[in-house]
Protein backbone atom coordinates (compact mmCIF):
# COMPACT_ATOMS: atom_id res chain seq x y z
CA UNK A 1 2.80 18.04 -11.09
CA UNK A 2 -1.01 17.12 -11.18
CA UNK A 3 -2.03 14.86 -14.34
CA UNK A 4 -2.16 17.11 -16.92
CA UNK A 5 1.42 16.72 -16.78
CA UNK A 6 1.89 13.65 -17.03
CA UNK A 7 -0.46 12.81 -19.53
CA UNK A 8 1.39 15.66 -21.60
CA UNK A 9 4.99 14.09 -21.21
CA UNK A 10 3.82 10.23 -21.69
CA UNK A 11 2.38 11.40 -24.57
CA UNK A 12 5.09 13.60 -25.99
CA UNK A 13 7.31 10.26 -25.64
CA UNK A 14 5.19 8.23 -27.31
CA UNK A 15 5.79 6.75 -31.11
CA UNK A 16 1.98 5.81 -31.21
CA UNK A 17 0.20 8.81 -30.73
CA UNK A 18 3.08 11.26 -31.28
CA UNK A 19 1.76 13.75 -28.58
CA UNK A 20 -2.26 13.59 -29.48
CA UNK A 21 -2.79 11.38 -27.04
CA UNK A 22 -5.38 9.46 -28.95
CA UNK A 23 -5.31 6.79 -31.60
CA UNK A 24 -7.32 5.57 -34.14
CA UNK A 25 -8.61 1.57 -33.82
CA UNK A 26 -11.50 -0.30 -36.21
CA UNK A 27 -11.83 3.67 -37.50
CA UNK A 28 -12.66 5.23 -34.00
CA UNK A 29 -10.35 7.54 -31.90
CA UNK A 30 -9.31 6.24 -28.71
CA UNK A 31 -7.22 6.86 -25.73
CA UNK A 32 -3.75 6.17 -26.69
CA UNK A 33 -2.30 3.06 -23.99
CA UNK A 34 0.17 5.76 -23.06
CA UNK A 35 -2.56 7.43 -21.26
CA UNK A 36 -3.03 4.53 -18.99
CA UNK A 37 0.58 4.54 -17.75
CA UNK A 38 0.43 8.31 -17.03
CA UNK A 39 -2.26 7.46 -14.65
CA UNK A 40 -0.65 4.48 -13.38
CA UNK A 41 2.43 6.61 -12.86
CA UNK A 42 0.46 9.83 -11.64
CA UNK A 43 -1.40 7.59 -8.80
CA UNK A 44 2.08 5.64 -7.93
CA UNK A 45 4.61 8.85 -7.16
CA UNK A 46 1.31 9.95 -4.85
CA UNK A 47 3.15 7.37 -2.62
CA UNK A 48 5.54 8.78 -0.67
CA UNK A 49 8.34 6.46 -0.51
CA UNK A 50 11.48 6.69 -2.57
CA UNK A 51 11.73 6.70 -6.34
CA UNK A 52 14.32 3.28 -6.07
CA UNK A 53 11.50 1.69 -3.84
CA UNK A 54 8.74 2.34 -6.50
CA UNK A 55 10.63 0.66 -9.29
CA UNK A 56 11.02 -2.97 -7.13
CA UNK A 57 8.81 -5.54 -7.97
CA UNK A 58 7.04 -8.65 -6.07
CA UNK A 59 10.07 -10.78 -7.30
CA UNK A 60 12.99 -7.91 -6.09
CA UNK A 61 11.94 -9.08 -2.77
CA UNK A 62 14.79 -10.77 -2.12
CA UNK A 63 14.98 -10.70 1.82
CA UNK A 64 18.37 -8.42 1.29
CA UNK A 65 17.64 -5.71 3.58
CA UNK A 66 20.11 -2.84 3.90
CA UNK A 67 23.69 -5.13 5.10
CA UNK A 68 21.25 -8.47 6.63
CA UNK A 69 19.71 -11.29 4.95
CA UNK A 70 16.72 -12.04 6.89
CA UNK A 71 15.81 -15.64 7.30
CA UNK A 72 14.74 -17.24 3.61
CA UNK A 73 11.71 -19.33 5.30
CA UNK A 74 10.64 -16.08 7.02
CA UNK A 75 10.92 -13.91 4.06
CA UNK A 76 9.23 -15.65 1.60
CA UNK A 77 6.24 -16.65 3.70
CA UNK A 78 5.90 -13.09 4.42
CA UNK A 79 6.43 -11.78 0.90
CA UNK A 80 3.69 -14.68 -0.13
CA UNK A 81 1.15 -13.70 2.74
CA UNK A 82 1.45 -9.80 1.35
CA UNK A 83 1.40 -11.42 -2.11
CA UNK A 84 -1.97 -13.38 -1.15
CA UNK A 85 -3.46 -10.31 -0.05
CA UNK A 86 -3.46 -8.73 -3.43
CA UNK A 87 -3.85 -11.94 -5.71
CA UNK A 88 -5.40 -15.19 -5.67
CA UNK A 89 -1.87 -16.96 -6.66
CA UNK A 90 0.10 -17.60 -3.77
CA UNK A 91 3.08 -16.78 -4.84
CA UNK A 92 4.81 -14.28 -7.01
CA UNK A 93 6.47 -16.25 -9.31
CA UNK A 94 3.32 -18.02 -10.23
CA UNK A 95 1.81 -14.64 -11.56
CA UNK A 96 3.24 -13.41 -15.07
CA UNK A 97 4.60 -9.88 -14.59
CA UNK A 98 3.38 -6.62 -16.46
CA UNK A 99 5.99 -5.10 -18.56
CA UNK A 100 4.73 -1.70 -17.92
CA UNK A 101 6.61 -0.36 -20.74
CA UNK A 102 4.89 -2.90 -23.31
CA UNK A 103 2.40 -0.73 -25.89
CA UNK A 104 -0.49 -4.11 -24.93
CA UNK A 105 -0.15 -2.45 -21.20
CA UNK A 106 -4.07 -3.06 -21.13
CA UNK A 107 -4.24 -6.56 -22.35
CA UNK A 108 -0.88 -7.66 -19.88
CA UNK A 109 -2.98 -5.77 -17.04
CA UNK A 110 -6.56 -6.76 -17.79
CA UNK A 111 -4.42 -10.62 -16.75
CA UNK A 112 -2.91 -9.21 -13.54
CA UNK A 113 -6.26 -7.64 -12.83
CA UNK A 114 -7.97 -11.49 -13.59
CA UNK A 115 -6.10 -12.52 -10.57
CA UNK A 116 -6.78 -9.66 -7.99
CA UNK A 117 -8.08 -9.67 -4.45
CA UNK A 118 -8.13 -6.17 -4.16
CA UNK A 119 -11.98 -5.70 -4.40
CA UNK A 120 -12.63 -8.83 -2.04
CA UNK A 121 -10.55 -7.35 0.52
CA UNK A 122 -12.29 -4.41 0.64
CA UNK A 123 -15.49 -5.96 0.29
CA UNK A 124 -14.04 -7.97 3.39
CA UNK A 125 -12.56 -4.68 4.89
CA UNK A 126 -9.29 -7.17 5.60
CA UNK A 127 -7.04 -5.31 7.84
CA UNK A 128 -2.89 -6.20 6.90
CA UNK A 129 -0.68 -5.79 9.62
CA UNK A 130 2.92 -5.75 8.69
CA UNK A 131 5.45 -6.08 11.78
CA UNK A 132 9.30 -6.31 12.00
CA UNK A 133 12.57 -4.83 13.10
CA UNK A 134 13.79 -1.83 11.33
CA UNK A 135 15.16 -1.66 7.90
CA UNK A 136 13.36 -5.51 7.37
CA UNK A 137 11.02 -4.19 4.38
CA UNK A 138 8.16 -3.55 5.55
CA UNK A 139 7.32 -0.07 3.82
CA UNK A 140 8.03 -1.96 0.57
CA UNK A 141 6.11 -4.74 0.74
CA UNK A 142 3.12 -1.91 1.61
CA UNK A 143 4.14 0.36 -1.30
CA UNK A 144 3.99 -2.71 -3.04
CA UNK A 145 0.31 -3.70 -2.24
CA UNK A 146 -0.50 0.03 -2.59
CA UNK A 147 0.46 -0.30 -6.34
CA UNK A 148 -1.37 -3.24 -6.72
CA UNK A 149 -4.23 -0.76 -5.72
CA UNK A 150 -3.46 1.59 -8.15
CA UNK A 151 -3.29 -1.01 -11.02
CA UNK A 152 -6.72 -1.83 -10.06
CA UNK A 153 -8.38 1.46 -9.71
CA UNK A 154 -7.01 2.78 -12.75
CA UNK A 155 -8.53 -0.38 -14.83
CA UNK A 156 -11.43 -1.59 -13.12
CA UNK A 157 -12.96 0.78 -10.50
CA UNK A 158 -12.31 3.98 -8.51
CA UNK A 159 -10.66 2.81 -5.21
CA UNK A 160 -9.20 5.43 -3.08
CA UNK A 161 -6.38 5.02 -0.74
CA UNK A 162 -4.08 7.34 1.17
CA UNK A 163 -0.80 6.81 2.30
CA UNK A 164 0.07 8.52 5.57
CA UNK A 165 3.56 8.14 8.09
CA UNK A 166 2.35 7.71 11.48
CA UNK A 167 4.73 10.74 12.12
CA UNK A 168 2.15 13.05 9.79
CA UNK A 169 -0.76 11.66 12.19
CA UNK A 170 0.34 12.66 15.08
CA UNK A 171 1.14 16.20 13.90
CA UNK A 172 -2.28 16.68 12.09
CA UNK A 173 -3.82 15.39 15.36
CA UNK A 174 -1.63 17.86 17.87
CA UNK A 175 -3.34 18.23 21.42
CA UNK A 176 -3.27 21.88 20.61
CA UNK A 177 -4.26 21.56 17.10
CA UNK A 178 -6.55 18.94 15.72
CA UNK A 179 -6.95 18.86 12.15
CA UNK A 180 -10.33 17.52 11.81
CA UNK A 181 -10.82 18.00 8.31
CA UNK A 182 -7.81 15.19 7.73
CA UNK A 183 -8.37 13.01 10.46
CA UNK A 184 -12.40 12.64 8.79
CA UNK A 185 -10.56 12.16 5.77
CA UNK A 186 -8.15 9.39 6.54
CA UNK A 187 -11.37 7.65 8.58
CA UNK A 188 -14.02 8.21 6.23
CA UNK A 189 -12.81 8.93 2.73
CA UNK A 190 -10.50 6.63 1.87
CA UNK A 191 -11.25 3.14 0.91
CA UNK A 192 -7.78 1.80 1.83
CA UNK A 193 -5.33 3.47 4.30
CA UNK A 194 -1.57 2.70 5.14
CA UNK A 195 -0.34 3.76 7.99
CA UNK A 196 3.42 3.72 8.22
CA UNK A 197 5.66 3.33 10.87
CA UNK A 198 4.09 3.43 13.74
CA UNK A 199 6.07 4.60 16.88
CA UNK A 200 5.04 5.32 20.57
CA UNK A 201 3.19 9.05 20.31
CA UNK A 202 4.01 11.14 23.54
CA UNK A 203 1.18 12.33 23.60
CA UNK A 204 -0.24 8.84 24.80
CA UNK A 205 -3.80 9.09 26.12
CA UNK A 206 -5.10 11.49 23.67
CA UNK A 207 -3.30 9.62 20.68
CA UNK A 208 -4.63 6.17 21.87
CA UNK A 209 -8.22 8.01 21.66
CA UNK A 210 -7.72 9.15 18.37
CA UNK A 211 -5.79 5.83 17.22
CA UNK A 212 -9.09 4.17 18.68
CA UNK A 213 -11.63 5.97 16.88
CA UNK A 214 -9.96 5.98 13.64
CA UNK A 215 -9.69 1.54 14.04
CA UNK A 216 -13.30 1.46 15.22
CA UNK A 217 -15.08 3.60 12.72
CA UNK A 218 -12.93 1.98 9.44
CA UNK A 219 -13.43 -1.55 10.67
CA UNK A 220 -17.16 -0.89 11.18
CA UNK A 221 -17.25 0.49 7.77
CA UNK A 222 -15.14 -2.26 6.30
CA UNK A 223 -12.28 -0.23 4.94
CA UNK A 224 -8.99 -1.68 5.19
CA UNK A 225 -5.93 -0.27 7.33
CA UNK A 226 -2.56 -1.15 6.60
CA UNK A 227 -0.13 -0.91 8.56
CA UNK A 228 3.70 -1.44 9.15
CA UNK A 229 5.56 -1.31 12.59
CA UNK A 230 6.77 -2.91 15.24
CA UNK A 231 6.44 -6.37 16.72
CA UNK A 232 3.45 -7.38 18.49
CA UNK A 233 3.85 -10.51 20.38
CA UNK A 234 2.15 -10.67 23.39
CA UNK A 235 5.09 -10.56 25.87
CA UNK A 236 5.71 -7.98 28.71
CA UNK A 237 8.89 -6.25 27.03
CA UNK A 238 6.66 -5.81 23.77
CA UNK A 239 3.85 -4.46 25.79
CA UNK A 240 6.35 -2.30 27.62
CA UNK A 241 8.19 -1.26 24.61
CA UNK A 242 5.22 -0.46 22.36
CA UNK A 243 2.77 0.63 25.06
CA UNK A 244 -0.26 -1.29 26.72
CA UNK A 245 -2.97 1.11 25.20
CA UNK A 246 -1.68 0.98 21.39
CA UNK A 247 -1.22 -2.63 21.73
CA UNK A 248 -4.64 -3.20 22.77
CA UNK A 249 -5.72 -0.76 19.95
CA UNK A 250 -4.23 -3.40 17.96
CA UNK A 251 -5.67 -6.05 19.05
CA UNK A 252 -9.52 -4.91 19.94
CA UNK A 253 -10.23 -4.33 15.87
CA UNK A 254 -9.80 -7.62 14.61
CA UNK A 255 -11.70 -7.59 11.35
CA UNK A 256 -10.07 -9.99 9.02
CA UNK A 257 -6.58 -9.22 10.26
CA UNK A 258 -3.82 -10.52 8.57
CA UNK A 259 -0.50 -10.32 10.10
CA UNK A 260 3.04 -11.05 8.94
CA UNK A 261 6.62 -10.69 10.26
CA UNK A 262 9.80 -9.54 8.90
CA UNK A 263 13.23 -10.30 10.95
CA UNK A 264 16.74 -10.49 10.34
CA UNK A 265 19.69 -12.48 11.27
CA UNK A 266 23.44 -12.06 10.59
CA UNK A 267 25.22 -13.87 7.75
């Protein structure tokens, strides 16, 4: 579906504009509100994650992950540090929530937008890394500050961001097969860029050139990357699990990185 679509249904399901898609205010036709979450919905489902992830808010972060409980210290400092990348509150509870199905969308946005980051931390080109063990969250918190993106471009200014899985990388950037056009793209286009799950590539020299030259050229041009995987302490099983060369990719490009980590325990 591209946005013609959507702007179509939302408006078909609307009782204010009853399918025009405009309405009339102090005797001048405007865009009907309906219009707004259309975009807001268009932009979202760009994401790839899962339709169940997309409707979670800040607050749904509960630390319940699959059958664990992480740690409540650990996930609400990390929920708060992804929180504080997007807002100027520093927590989530503090910020009053956008009913997105309210017909003052605009007015209960134009309040979350008040309290956004999102154009200091690209003015800042803040890189966000998000590390933990598997199934701890951390593709939602991202989808989570990608949406936050989306609220802001679609109200305040054209920001661009592209959501890739490191899995798609390394395919688009096959020894055999480089796909040039995308990785310029993903290094140059965008203004933010998550990069999701990243694993160990086989392919390790050439992928640790490309991984390089993608974290060089964004953090000289200030545009964010973030990115969920694994840990990153500096130990000699990490190093050895996650590979010397990506870990020093890592940790070379250090332009207002942010880090935070997710992990479970048993209850």
């Amino acid at each position: 579906m591209n946005f013609e679509d959507y702007a179509i249904e939302y408006s078909r399901k609307c009782n204010r504009c009853s399918g025009r898609r405009y309405v009339e205010e102090k005797e001048k036709m405007v865009i009907c509100p309906c219009q707004l979450k259309a975009l807001i919905k268009y932009r979202y489902d760009e994401i790839p994650v899962s339709a169940k992830t997309k409707e979670l808010d800040w607050t749904d972060f509960t630390g319940l992950i699959a059958d664990k409980y992480m740690n409540v210290s650990n996930w609400k400092k990390s929920r708060d540090i992804a929180f504080g990348y997007c807002f100027s509150e520093k927590r989530a509870e503090e910020l009053n929530m956008c009913d997105y199905s309210n017909d003052d969308i605009e007015d209960l946005m134009k309040h979350r937008i008040s309290k956004s980051k999102i154009q200091d931390r690209l003015n800042e080109g803040s890189n966000l890394f998000i590390m933990g063990e598997e199934y701890s969250g951390k593709t939602l918190l991202a989808s989570l500050i990608a949406r936050e993106i989306v609220f802001y471009s679609v109200l305040k200014k054209d920001i661009y961001f592209k959501w890739i899985s490191f899995h798609s990388l390394i395919n688009a950037l096959s020894f055999n097969r480089i796909d040039y056009a995308f990785f310029d793209d993903i290094t140059y286009t965008n203004d933010f860029l998550v990069l999701d799950n990243v694993f160990i590539p086989k392919q390790r020299n050439f992928m640790y050139n490309m991984l390089d030259e993608l974290f060089y050229e964004r953090s000289n041009k200030k545009k964010p990357i973030i990115v969920t995987g694994p840990f990153l302490n500096d130990d000699p099983i990490t190093r050895e699990k996650l590979g010397n060369e990506i870990f020093r990719i890592y940790n070379n490009h250090k332009t207002n990185k942010i880090k935070l980590t997710l992990e479970k325990t048993n209850v």
